[in-house]
PDB file of N, CA and C in Angstrom:
ATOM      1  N   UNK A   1     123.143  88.920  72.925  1.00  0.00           N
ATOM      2  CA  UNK A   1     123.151  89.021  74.362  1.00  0.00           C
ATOM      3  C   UNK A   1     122.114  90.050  74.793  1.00  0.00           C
ATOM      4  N   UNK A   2     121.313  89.618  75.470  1.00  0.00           N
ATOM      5  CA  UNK A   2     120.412  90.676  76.647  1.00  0.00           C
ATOM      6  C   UNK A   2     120.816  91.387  77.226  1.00  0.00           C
ATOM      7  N   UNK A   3     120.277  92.992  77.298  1.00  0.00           N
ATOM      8  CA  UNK A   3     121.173  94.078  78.549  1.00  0.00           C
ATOM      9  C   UNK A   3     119.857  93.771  78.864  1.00  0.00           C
ATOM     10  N   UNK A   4     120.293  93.649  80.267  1.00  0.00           N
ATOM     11  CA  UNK A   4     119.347  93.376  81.882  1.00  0.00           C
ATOM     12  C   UNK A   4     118.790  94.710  81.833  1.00  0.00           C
ATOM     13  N   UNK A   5     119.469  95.474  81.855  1.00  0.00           N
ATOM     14  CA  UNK A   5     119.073  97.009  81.957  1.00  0.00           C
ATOM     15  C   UNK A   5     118.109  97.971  80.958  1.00  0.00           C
ATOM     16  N   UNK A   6     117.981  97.190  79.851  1.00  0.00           N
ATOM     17  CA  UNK A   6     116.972  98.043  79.022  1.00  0.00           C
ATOM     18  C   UNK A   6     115.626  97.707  79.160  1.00  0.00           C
ATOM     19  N   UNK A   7     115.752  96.751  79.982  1.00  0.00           N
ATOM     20  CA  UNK A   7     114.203  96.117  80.267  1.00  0.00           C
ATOM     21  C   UNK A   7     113.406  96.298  80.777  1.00  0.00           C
ATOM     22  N   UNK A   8     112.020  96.436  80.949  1.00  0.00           N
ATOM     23  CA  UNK A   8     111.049  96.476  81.954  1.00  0.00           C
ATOM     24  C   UNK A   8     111.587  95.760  83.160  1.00  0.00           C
ATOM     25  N   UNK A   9     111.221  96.515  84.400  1.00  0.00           N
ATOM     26  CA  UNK A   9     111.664  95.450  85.758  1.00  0.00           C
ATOM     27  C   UNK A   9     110.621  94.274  85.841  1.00  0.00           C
ATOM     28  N   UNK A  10     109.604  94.255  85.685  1.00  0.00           N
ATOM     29  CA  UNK A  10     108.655  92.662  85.187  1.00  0.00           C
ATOM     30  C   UNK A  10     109.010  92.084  84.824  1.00  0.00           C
ATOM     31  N   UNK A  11     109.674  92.543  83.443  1.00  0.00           N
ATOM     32  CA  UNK A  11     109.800  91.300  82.274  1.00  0.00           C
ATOM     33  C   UNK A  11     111.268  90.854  82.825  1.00  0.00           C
ATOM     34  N   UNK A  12     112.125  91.825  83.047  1.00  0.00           N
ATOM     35  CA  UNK A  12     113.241  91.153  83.789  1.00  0.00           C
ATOM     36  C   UNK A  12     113.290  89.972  85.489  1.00  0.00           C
ATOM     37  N   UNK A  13     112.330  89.845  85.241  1.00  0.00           N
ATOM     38  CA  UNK A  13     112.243  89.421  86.774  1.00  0.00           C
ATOM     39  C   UNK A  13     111.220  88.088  86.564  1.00  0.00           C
ATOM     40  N   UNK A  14     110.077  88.454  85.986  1.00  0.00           N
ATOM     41  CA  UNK A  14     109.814  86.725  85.259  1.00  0.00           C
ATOM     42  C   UNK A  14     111.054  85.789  84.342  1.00  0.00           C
ATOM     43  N   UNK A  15     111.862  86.892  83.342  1.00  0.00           N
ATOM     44  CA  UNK A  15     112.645  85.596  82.644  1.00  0.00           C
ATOM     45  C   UNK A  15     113.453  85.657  83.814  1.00  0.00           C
ATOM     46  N   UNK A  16     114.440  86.261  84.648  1.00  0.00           N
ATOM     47  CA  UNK A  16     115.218  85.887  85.945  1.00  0.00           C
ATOM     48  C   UNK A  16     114.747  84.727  86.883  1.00  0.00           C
ATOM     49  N   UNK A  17     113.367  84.294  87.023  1.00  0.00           N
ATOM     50  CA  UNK A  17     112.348  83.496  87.717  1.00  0.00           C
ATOM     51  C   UNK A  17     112.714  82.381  87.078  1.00  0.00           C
ATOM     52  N   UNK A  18     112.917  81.832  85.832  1.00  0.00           N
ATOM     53  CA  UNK A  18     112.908  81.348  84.739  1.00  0.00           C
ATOM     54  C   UNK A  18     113.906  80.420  84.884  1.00  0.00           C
ATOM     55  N   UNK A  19     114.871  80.955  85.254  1.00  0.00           N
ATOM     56  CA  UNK A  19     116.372  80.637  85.038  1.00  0.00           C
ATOM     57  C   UNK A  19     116.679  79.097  85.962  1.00  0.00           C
ATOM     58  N   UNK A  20     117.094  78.170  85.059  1.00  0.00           N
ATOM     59  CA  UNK A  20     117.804  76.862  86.230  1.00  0.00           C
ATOM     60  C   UNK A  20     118.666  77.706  87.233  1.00  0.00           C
ATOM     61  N   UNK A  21     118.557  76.520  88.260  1.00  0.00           N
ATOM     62  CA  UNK A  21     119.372  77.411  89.314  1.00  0.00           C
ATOM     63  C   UNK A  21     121.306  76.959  89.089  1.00  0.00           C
ATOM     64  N   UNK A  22     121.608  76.312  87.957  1.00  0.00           N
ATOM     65  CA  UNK A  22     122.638  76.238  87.623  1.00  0.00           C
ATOM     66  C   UNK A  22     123.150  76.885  86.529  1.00  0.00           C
ATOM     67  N   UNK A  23     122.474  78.251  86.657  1.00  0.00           N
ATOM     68  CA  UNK A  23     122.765  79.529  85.158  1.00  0.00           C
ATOM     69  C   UNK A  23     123.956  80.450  86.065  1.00  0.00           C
ATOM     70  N   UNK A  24     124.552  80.302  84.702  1.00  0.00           N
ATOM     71  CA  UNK A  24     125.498  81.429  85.137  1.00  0.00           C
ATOM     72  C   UNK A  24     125.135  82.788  86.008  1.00  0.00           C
ATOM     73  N   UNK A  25     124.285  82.889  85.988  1.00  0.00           N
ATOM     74  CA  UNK A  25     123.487  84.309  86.366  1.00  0.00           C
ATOM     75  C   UNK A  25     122.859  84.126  87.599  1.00  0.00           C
ATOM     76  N   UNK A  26     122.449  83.098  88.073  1.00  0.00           N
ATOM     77  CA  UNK A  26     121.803  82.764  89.350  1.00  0.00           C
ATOM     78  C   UNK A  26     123.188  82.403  90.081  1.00  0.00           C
ATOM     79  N   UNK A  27     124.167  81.526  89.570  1.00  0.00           N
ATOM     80  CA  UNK A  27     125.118  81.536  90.509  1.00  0.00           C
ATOM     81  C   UNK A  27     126.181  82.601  90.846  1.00  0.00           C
ATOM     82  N   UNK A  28     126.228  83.496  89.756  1.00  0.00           N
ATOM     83  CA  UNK A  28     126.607  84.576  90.000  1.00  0.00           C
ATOM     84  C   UNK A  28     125.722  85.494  90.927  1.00  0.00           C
ATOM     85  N   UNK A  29     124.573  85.118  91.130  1.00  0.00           N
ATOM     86  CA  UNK A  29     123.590  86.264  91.732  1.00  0.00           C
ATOM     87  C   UNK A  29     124.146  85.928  93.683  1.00  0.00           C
ATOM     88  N   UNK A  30     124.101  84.242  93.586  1.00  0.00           N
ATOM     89  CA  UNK A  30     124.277  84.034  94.845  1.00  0.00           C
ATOM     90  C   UNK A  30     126.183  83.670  95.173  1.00  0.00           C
ATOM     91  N   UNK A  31     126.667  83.818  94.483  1.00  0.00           N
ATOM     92  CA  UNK A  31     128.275  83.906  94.728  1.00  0.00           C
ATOM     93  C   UNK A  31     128.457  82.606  95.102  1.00  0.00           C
ATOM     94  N   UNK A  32     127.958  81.953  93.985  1.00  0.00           N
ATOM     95  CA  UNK A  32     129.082  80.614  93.572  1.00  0.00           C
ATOM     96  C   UNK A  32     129.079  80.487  92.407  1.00  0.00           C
ATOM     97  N   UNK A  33     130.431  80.662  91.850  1.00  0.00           N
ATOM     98  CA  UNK A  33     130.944  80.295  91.333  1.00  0.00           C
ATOM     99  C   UNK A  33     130.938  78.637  90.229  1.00  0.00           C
ATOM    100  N   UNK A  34     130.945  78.106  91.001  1.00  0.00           N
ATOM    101  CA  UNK A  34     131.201  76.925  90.085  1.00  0.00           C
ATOM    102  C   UNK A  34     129.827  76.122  90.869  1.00  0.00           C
ATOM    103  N   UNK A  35     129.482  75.234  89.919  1.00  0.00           N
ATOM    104  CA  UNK A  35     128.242  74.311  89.674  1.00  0.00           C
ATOM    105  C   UNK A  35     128.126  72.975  91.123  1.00  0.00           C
ATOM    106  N   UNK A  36     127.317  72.794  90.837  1.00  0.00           N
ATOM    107  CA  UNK A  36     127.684  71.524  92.323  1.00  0.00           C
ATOM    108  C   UNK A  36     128.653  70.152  91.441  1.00  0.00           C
ATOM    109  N   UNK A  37     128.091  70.101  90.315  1.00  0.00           N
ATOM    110  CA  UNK A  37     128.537  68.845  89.640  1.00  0.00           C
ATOM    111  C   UNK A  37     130.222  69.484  89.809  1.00  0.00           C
ATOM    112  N   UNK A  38     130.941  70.611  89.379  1.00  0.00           N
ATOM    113  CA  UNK A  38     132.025  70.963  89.063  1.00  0.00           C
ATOM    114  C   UNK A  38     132.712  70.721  91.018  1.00  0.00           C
ATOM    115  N   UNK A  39     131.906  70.768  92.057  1.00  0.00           N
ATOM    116  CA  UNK A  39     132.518  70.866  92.841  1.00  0.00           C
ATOM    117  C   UNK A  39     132.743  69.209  93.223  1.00  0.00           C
ATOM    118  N   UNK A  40     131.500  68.034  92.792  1.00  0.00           N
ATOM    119  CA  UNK A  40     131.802  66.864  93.197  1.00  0.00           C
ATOM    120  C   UNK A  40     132.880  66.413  92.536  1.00  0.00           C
ATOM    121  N   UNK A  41     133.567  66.788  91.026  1.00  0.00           N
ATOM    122  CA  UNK A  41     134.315  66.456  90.665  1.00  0.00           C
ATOM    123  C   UNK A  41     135.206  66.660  91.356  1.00  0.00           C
ATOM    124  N   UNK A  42     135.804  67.656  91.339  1.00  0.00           N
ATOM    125  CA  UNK A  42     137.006  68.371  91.763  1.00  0.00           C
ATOM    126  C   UNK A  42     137.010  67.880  93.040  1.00  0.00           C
ATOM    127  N   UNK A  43     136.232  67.301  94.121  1.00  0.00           N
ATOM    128  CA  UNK A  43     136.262  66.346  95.573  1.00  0.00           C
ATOM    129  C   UNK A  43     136.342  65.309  94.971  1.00  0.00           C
ATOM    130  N   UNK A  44     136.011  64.982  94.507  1.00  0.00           N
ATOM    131  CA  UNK A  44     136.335  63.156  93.762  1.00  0.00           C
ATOM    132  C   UNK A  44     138.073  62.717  93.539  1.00  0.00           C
ATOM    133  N   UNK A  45     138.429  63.855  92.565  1.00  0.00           N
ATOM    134  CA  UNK A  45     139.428  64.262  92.138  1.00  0.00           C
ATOM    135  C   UNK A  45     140.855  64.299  93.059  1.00  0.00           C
ATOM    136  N   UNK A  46     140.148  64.911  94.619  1.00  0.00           N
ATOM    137  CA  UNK A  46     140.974  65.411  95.447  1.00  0.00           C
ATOM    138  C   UNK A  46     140.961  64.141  96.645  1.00  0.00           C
ATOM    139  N   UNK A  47     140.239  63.011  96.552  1.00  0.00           N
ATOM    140  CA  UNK A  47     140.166  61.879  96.931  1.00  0.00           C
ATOM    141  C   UNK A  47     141.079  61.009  96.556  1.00  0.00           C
ATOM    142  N   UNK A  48     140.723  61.268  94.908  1.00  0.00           N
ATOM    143  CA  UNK A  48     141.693  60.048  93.918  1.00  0.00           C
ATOM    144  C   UNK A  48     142.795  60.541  94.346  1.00  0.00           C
ATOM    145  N   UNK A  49     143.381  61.638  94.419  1.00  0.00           N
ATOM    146  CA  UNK A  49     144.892  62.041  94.728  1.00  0.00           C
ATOM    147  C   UNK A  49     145.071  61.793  96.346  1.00  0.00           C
ATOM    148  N   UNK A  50     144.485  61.890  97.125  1.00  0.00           N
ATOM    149  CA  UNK A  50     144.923  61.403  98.507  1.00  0.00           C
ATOM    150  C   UNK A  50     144.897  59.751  98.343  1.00  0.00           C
ATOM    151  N   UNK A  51     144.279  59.524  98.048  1.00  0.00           N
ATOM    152  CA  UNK A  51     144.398  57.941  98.055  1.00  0.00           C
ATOM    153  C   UNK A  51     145.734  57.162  97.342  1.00  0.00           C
ATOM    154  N   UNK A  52     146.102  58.033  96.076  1.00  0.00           N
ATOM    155  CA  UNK A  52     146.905  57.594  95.627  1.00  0.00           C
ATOM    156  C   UNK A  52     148.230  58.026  96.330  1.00  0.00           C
ATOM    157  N   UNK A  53     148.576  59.013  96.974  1.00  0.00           N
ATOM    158  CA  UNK A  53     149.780  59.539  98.002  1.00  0.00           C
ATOM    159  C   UNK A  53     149.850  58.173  98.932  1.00  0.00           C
ATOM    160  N   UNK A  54     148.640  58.343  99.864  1.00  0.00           N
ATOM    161  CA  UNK A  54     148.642  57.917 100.784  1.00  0.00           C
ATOM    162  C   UNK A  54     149.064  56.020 100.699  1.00  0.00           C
ATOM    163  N   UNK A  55     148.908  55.872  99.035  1.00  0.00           N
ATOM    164  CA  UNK A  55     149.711  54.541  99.279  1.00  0.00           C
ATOM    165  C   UNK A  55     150.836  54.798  98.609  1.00  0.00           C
ATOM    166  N   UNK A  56     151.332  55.326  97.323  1.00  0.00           N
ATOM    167  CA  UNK A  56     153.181  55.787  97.517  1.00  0.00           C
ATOM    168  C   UNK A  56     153.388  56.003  99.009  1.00  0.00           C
ATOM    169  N   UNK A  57     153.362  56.826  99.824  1.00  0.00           N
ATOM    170  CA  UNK A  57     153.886  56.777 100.951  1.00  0.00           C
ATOM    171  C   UNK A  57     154.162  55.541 101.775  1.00  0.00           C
ATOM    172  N   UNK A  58     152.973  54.431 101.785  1.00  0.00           N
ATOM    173  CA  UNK A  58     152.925  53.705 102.200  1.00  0.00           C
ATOM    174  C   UNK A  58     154.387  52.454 101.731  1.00  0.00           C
ATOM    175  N   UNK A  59     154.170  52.702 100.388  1.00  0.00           N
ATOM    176  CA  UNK A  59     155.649  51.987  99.764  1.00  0.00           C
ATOM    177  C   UNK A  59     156.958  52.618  99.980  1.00  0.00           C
ATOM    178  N   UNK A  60     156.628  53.610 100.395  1.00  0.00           N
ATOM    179  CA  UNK A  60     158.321  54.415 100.761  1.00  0.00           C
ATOM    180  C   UNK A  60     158.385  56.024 100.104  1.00  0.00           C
ATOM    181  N   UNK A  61     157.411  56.299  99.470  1.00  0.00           N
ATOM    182  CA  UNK A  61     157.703  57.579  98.393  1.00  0.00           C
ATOM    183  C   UNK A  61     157.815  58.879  99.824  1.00  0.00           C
ATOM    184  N   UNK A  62     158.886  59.670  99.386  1.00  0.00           N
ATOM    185  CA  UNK A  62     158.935  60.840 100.517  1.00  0.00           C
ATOM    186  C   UNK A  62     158.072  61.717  99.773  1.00  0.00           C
ATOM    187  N   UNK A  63     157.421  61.778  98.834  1.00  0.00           N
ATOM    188  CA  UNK A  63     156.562  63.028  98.004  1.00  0.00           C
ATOM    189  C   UNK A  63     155.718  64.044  99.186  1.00  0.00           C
ATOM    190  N   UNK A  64     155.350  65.204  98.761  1.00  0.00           N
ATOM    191  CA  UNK A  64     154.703  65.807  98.863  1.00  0.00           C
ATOM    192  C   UNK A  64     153.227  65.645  99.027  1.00  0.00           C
ATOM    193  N   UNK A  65     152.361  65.342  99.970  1.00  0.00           N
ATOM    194  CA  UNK A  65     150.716  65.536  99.717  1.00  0.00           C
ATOM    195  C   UNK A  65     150.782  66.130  98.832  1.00  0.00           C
ATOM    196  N   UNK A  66     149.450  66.130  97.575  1.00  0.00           N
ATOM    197  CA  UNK A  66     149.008  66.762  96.950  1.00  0.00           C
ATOM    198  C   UNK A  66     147.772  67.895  97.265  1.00  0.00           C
ATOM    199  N   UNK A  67     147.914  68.866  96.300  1.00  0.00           N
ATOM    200  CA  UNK A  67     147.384  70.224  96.582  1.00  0.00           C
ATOM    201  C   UNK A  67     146.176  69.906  96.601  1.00  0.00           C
ATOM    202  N   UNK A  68     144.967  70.524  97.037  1.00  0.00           N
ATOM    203  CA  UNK A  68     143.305  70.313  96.835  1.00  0.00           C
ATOM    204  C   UNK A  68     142.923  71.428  95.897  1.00  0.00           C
ATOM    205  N   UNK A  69     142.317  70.511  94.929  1.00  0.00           N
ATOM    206  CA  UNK A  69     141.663  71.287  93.677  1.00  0.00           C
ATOM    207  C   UNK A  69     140.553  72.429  94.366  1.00  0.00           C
ATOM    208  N   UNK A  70     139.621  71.448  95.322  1.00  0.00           N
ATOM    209  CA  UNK A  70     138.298  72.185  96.170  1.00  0.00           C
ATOM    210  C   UNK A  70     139.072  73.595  96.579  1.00  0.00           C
ATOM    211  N   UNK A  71     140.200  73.286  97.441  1.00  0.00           N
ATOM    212  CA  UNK A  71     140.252  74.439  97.942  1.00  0.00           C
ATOM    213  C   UNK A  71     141.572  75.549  96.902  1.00  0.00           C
ATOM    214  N   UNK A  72     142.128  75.237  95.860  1.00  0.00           N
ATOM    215  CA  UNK A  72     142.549  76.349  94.718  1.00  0.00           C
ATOM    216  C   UNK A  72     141.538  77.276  94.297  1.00  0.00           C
ATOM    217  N   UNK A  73     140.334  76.600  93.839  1.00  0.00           N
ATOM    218  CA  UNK A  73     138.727  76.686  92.862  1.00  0.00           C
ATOM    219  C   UNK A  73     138.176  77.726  94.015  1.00  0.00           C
ATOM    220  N   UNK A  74     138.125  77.267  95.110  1.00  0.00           N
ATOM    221  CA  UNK A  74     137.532  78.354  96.290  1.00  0.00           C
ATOM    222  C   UNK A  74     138.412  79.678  96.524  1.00  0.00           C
ATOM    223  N   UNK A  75     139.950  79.248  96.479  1.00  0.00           N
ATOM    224  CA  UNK A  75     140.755  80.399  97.131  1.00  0.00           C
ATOM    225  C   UNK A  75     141.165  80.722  98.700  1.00  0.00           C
ATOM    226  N   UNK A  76     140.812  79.273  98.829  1.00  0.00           N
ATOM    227  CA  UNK A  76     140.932  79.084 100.314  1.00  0.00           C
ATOM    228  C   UNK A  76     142.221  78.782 100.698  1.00  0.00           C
ATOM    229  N   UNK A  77     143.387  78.859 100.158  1.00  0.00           N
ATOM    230  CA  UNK A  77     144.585  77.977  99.976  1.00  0.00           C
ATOM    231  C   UNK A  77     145.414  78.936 100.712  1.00  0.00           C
ATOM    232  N   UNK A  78     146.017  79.869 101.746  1.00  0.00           N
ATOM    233  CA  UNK A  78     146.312  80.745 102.298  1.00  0.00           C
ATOM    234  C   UNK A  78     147.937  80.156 102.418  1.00  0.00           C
ATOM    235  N   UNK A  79     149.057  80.675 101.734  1.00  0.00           N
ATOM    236  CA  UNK A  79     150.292  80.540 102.203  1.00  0.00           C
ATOM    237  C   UNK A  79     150.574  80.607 103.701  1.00  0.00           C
ATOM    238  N   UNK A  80     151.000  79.700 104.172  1.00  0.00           N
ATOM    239  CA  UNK A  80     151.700  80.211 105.630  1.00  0.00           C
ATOM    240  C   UNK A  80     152.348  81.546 106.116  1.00  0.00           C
ATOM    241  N   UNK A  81     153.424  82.090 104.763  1.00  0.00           N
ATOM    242  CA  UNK A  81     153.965  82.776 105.416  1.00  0.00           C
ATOM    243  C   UNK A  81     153.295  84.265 105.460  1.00  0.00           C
ATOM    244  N   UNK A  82     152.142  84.581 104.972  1.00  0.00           N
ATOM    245  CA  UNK A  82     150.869  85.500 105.405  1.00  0.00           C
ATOM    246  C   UNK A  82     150.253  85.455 106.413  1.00  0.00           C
ATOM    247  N   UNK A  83     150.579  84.504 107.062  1.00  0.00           N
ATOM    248  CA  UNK A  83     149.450  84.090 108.483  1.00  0.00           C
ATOM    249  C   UNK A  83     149.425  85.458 109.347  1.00  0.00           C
ATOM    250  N   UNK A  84     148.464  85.704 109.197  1.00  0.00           N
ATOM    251  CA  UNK A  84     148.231  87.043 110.513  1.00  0.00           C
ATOM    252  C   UNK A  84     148.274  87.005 112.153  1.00  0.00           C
ATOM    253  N   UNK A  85     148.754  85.853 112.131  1.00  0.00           N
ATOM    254  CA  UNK A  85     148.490  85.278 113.509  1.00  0.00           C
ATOM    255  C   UNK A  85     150.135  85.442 114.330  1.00  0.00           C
ATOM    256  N   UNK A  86     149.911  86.270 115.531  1.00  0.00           N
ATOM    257  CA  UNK A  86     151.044  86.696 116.170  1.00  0.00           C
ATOM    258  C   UNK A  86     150.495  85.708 117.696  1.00  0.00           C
ATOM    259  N   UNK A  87     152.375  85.194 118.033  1.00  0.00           N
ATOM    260  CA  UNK A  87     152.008  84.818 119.646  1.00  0.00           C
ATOM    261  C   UNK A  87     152.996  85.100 120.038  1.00  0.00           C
ATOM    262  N   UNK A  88     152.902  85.202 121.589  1.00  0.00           N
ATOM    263  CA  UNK A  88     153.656  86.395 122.532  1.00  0.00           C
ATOM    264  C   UNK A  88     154.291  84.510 123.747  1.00  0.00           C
ATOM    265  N   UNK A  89     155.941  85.418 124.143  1.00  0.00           N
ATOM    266  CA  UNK A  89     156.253  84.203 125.112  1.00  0.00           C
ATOM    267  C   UNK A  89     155.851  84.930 126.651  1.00  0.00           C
ATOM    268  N   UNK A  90     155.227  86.038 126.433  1.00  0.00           N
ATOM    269  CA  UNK A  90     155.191  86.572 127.999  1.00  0.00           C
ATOM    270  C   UNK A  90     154.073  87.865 127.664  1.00  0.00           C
ATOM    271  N   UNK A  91     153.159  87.589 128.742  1.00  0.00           N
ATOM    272  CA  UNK A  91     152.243  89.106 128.878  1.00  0.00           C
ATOM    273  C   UNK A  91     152.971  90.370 128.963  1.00  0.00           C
ATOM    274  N   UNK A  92     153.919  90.430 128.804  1.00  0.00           N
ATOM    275  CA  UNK A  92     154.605  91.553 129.064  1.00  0.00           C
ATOM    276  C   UNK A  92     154.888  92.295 127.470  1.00  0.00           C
ATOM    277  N   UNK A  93     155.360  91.096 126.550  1.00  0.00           N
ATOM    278  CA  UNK A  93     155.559  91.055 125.045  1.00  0.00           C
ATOM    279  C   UNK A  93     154.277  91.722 124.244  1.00  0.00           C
ATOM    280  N   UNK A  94     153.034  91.115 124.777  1.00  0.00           N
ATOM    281  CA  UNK A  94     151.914  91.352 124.126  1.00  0.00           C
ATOM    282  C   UNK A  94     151.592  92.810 124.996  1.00  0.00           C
ATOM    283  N   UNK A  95     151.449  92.891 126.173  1.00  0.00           N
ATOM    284  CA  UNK A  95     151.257  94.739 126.367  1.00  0.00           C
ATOM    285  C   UNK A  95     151.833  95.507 125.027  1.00  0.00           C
ATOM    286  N   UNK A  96     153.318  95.193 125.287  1.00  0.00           N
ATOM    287  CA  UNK A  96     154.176  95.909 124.317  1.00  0.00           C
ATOM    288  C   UNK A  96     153.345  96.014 122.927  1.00  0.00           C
ATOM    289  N   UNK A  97     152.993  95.024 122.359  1.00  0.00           N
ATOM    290  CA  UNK A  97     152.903  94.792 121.224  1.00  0.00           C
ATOM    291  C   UNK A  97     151.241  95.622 120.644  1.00  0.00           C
ATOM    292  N   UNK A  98     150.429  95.419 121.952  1.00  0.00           N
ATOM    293  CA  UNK A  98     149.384  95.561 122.156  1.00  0.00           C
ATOM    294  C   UNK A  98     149.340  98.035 122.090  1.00  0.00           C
ATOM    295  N   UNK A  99     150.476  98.249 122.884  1.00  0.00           N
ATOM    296  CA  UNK A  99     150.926  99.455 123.313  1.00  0.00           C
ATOM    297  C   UNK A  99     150.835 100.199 121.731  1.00  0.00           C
ATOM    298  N   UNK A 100     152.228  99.258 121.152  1.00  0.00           N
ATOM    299  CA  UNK A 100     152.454  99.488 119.538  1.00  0.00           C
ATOM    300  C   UNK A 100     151.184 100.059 118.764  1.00  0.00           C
ATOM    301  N   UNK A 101     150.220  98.520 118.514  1.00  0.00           N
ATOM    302  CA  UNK A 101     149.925  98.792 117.677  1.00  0.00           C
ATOM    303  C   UNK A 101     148.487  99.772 118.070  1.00  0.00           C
ATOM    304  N   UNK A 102     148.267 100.262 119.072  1.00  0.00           N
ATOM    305  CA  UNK A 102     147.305 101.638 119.348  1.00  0.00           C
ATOM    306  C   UNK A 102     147.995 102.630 119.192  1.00  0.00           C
ATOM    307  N   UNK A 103     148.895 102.722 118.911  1.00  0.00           N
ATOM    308  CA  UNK A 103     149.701 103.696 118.440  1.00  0.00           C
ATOM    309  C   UNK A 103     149.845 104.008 116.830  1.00  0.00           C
ATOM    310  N   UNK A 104     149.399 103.305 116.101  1.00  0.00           N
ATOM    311  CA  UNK A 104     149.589 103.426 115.170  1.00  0.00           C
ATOM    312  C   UNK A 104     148.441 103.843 114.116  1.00  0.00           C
TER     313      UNK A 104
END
């Protein structure tokens, strides 16, 4: 393995130049994670499973939608009961609430 760090900044920066843009190291450079091919799968994937719900249901199945791979792999998958999202039945509630939390 190469330390990046013992290197001339040149020579590190031509072989960095070098690099497919599907190297671990370039997609780590730009914060992705996973490959494009890894993401068409995993949408392909998350197709085949809606499609296949969406006709059990159609025959009667009470199941569950299935989960999306795309969005596990991303981390986009946010439980409900985290939701940060507050609503008020009266302007009066939200002053209050509004009062609170400058107070804190």
């Amino acid at each position: 393995m190469l330390n990046w760090r013992s290197l001339p900044v040149r020579l590190a920066a031509t072989l960095a130049a070098g690099l497919p843009p599907e190297s671990r190291s370039l997609r780590l450079l730009h914060g992705e994670p996973y490959t494009l091919q890894q993401m068409l799968q995993a949408s392909i994937a998350d197709s085949l499973h809606a499609i296949r719900w969406l006709m059990e249901r159609y025959m009667g199945s009470t199941e569950e939608p299935p989960k999306s791979i795309v969005q596990a792999l991303l981390g986009s998958e946010a439980p409900e009961e985290e939701s940060s999202v507050q609503s008020f039945d009266s302007p009066e509630e939200f002053e209050a609430a509004l009062r609170a939390a400058e107070r804190r």
